[in-house]
PDB file of N, CA and C in Angstrom:
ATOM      1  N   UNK A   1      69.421  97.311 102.568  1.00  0.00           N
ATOM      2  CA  UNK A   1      70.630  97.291 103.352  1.00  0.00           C
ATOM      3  C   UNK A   1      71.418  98.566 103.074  1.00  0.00           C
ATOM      4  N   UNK A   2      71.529  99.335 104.187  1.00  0.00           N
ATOM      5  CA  UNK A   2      72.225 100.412 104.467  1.00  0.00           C
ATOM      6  C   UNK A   2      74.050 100.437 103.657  1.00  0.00           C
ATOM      7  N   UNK A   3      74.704 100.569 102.347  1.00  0.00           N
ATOM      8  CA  UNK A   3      75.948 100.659 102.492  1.00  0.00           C
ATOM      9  C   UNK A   3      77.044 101.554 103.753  1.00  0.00           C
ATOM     10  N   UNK A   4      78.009 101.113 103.262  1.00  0.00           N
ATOM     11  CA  UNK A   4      79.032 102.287 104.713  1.00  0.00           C
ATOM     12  C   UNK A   4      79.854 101.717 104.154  1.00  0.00           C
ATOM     13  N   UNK A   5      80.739 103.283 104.503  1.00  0.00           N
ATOM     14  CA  UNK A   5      82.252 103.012 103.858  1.00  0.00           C
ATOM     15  C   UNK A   5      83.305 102.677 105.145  1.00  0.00           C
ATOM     16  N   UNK A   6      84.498 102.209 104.611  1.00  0.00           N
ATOM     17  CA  UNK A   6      85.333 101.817 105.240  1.00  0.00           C
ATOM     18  C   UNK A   6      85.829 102.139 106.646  1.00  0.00           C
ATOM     19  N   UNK A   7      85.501 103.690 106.248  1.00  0.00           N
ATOM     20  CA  UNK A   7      86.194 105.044 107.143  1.00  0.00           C
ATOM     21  C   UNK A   7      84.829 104.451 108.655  1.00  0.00           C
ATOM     22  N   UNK A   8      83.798 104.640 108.049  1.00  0.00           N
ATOM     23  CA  UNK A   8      82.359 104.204 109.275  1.00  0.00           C
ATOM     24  C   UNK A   8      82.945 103.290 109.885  1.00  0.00           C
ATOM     25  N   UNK A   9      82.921 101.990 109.209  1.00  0.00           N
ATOM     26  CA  UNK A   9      82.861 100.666 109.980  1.00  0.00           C
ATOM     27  C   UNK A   9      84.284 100.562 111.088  1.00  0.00           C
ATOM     28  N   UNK A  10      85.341 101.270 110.322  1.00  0.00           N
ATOM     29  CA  UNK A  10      86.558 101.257 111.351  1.00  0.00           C
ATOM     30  C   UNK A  10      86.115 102.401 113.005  1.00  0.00           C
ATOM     31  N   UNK A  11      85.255 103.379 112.258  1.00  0.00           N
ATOM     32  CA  UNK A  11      85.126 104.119 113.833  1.00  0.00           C
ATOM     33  C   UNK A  11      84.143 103.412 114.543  1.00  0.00           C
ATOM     34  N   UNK A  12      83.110 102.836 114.066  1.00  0.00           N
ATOM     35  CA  UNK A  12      82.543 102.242 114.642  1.00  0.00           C
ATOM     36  C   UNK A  12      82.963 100.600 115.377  1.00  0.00           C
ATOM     37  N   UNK A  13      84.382  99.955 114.906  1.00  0.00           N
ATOM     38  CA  UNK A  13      85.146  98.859 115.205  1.00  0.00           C
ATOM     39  C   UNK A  13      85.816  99.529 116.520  1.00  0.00           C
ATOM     40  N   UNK A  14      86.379 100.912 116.420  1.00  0.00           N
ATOM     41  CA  UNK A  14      87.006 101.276 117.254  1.00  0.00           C
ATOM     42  C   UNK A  14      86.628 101.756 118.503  1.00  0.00           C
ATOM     43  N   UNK A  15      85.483 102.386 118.011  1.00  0.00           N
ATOM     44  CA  UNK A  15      84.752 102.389 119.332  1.00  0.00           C
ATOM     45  C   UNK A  15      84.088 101.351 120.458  1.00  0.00           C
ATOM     46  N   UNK A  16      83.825 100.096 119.637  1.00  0.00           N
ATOM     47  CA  UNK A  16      83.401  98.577 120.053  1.00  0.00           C
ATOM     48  C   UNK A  16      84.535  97.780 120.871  1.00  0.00           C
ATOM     49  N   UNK A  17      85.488  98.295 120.217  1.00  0.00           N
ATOM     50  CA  UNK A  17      87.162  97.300 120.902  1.00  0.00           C
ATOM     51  C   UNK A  17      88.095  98.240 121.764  1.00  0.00           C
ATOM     52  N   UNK A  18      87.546 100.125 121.992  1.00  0.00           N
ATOM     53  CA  UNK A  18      88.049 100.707 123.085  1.00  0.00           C
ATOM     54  C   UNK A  18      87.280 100.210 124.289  1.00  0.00           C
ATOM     55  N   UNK A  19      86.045 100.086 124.557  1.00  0.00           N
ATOM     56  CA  UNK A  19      85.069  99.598 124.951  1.00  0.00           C
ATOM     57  C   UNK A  19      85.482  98.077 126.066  1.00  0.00           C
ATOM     58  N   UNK A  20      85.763  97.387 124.712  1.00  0.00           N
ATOM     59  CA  UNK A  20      86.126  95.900 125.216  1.00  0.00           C
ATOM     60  C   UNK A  20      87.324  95.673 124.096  1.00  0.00           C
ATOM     61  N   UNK A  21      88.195  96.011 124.607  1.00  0.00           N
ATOM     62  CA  UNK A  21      89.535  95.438 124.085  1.00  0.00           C
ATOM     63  C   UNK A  21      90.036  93.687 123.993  1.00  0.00           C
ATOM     64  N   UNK A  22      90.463  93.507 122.662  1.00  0.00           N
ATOM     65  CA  UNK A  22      90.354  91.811 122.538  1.00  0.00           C
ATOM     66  C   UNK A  22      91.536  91.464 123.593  1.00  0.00           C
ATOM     67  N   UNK A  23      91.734  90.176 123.774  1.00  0.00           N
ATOM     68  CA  UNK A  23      92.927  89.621 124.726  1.00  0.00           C
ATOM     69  C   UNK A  23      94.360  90.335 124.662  1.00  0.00           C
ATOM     70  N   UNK A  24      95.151  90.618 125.265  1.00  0.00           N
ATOM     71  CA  UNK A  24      96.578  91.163 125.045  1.00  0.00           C
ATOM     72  C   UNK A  24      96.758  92.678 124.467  1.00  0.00           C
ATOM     73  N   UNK A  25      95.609  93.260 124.713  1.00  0.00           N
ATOM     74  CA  UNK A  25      96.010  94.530 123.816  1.00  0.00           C
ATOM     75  C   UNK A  25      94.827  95.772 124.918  1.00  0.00           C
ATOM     76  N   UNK A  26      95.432  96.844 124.947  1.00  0.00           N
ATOM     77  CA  UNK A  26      94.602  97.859 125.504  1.00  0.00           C
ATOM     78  C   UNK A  26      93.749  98.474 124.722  1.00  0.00           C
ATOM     79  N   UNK A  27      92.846  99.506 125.450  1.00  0.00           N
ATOM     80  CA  UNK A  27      92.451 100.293 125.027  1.00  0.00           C
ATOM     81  C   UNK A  27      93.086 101.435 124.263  1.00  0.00           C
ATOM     82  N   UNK A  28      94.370 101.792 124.722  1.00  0.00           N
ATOM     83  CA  UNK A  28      95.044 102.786 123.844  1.00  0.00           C
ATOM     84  C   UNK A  28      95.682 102.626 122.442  1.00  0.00           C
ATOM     85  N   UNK A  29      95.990 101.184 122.961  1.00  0.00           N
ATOM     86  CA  UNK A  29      96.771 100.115 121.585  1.00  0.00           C
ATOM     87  C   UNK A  29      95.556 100.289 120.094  1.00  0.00           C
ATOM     88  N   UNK A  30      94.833 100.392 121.183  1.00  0.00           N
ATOM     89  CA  UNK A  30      93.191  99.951 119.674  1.00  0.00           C
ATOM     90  C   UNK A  30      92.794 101.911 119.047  1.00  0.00           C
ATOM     91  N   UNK A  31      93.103 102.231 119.860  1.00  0.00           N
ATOM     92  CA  UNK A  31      93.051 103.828 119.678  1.00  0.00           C
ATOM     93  C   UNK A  31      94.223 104.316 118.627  1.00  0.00           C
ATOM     94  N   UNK A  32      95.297 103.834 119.160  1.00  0.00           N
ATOM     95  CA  UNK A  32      96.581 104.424 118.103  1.00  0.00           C
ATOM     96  C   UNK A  32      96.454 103.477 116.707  1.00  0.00           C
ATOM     97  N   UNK A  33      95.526 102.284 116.620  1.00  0.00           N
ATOM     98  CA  UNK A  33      95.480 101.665 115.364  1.00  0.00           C
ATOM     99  C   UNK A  33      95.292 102.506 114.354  1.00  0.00           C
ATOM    100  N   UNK A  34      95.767 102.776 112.956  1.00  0.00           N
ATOM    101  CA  UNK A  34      95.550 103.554 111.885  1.00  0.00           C
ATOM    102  C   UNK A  34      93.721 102.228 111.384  1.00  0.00           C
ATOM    103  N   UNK A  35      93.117 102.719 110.445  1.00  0.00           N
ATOM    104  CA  UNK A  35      91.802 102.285 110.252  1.00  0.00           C
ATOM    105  C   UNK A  35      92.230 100.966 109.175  1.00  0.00           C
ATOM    106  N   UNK A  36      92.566 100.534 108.902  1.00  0.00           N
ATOM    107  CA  UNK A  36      93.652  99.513 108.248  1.00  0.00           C
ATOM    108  C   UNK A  36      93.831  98.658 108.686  1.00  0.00           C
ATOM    109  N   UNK A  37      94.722  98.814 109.998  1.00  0.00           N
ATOM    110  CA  UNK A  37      95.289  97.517 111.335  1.00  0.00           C
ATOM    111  C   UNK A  37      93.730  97.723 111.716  1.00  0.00           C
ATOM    112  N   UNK A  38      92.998  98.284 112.030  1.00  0.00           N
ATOM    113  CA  UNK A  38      91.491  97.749 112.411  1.00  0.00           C
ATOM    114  C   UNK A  38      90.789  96.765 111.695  1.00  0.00           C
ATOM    115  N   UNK A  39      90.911  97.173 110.879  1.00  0.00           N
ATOM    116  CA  UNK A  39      89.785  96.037 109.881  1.00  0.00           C
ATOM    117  C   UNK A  39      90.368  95.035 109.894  1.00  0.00           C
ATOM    118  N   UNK A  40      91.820  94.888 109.574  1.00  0.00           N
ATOM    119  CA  UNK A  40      92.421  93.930 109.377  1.00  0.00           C
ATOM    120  C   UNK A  40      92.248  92.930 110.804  1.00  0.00           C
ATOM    121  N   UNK A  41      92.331  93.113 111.842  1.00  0.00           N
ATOM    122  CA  UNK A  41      92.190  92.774 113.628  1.00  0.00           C
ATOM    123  C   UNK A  41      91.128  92.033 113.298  1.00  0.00           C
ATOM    124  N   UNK A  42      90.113  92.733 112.733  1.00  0.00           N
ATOM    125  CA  UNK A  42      88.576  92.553 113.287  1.00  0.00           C
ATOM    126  C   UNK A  42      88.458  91.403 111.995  1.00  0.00           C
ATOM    127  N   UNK A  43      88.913  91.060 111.016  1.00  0.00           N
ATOM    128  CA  UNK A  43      89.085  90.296 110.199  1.00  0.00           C
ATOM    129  C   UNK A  43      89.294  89.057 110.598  1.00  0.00           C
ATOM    130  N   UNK A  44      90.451  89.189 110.865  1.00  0.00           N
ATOM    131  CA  UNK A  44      90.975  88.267 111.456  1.00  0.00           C
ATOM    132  C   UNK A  44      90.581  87.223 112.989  1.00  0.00           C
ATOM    133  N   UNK A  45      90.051  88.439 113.659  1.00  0.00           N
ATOM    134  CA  UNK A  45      89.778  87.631 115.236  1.00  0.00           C
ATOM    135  C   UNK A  45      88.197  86.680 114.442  1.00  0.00           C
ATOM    136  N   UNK A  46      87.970  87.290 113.698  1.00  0.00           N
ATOM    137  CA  UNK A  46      86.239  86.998 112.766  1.00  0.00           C
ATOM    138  C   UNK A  46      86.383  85.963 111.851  1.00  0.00           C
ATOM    139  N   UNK A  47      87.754  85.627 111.080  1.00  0.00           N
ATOM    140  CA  UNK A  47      87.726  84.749 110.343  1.00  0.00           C
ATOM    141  C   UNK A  47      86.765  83.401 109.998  1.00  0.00           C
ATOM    142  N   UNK A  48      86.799  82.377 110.910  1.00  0.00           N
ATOM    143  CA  UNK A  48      86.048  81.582 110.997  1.00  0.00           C
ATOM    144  C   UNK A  48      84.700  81.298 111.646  1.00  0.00           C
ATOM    145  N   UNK A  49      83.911  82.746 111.753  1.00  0.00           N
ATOM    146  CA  UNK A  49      83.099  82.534 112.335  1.00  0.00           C
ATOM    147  C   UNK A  49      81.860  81.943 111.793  1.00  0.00           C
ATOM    148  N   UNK A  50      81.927  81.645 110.347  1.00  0.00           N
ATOM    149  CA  UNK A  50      80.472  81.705 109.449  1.00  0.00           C
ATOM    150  C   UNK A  50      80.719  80.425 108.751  1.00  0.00           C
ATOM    151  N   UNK A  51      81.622  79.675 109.336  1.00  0.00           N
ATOM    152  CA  UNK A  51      82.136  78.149 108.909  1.00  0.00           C
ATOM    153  C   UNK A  51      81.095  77.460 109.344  1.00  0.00           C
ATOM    154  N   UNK A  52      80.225  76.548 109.004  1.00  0.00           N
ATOM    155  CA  UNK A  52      79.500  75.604 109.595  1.00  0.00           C
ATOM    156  C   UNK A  52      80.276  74.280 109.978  1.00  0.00           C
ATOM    157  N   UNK A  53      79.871  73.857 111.622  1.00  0.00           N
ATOM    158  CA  UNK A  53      81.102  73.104 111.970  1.00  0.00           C
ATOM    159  C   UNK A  53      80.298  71.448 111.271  1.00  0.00           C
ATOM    160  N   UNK A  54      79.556  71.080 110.114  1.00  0.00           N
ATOM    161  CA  UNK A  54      79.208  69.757 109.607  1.00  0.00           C
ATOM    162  C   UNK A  54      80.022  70.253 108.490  1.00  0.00           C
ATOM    163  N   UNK A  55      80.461  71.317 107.687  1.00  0.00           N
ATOM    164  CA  UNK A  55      81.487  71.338 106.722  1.00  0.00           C
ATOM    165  C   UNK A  55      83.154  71.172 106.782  1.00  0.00           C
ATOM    166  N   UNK A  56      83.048  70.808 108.069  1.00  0.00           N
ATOM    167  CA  UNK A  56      85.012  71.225 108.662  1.00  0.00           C
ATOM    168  C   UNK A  56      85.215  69.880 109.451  1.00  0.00           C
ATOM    169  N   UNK A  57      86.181  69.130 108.771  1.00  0.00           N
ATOM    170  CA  UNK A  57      86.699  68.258 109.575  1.00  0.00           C
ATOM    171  C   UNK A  57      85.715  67.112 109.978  1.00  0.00           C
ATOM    172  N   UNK A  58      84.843  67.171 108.805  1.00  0.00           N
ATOM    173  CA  UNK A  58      83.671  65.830 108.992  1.00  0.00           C
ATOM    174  C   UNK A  58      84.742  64.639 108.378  1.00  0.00           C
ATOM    175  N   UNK A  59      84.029  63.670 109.032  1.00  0.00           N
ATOM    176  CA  UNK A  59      84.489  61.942 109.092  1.00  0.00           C
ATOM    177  C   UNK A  59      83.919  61.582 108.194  1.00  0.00           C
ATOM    178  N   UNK A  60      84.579  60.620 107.338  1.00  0.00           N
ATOM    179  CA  UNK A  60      83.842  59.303 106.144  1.00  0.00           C
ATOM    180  C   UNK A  60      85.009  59.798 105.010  1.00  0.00           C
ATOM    181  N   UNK A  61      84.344  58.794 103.854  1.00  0.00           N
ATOM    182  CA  UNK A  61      84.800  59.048 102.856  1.00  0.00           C
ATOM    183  C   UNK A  61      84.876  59.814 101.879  1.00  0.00           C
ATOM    184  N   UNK A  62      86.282  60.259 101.015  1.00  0.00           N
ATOM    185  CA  UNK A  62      85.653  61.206 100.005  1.00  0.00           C
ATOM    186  C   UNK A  62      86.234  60.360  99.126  1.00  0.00           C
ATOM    187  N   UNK A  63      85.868  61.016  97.777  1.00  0.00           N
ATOM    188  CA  UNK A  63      85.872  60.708  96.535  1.00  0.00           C
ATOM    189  C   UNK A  63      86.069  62.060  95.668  1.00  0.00           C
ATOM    190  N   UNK A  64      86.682  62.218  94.992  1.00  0.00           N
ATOM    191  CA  UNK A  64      87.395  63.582  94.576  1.00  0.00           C
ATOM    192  C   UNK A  64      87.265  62.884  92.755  1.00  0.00           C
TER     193      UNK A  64
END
């Protein structure tokens, strides 16, 4: 597995979301982002994606 630093993955985020900009925000909006508010965006819109939905909000009993 290839490492990459921070500086990569944000031009390469930025170029992906000038492209296709997420809901409510332009292309220029994603352009004037410093590489920071990028990651952080892309974090965030990504958050829950790697949740398996039988671990979240399953039914029955627990016991703790």
């Amino acid at each position: 597995m290839k490492r990459i630093t921070e500086a990569e993955l944000a031009k390469e985020l930025r170029e992906q979301y000038i492209k296709n900009p997420p809901e409510g925000m332009t292309s220029k909006e994603v352009h004037d982002m410093s590489d920071d508010e990028l990651l952080d965006m892309d974090y965030f819109l990504h958050e829950f994606d790697n949740l398996d939905d039988d671990d979240f909000g399953e039914e029955g009993f627990y016991i703790f």
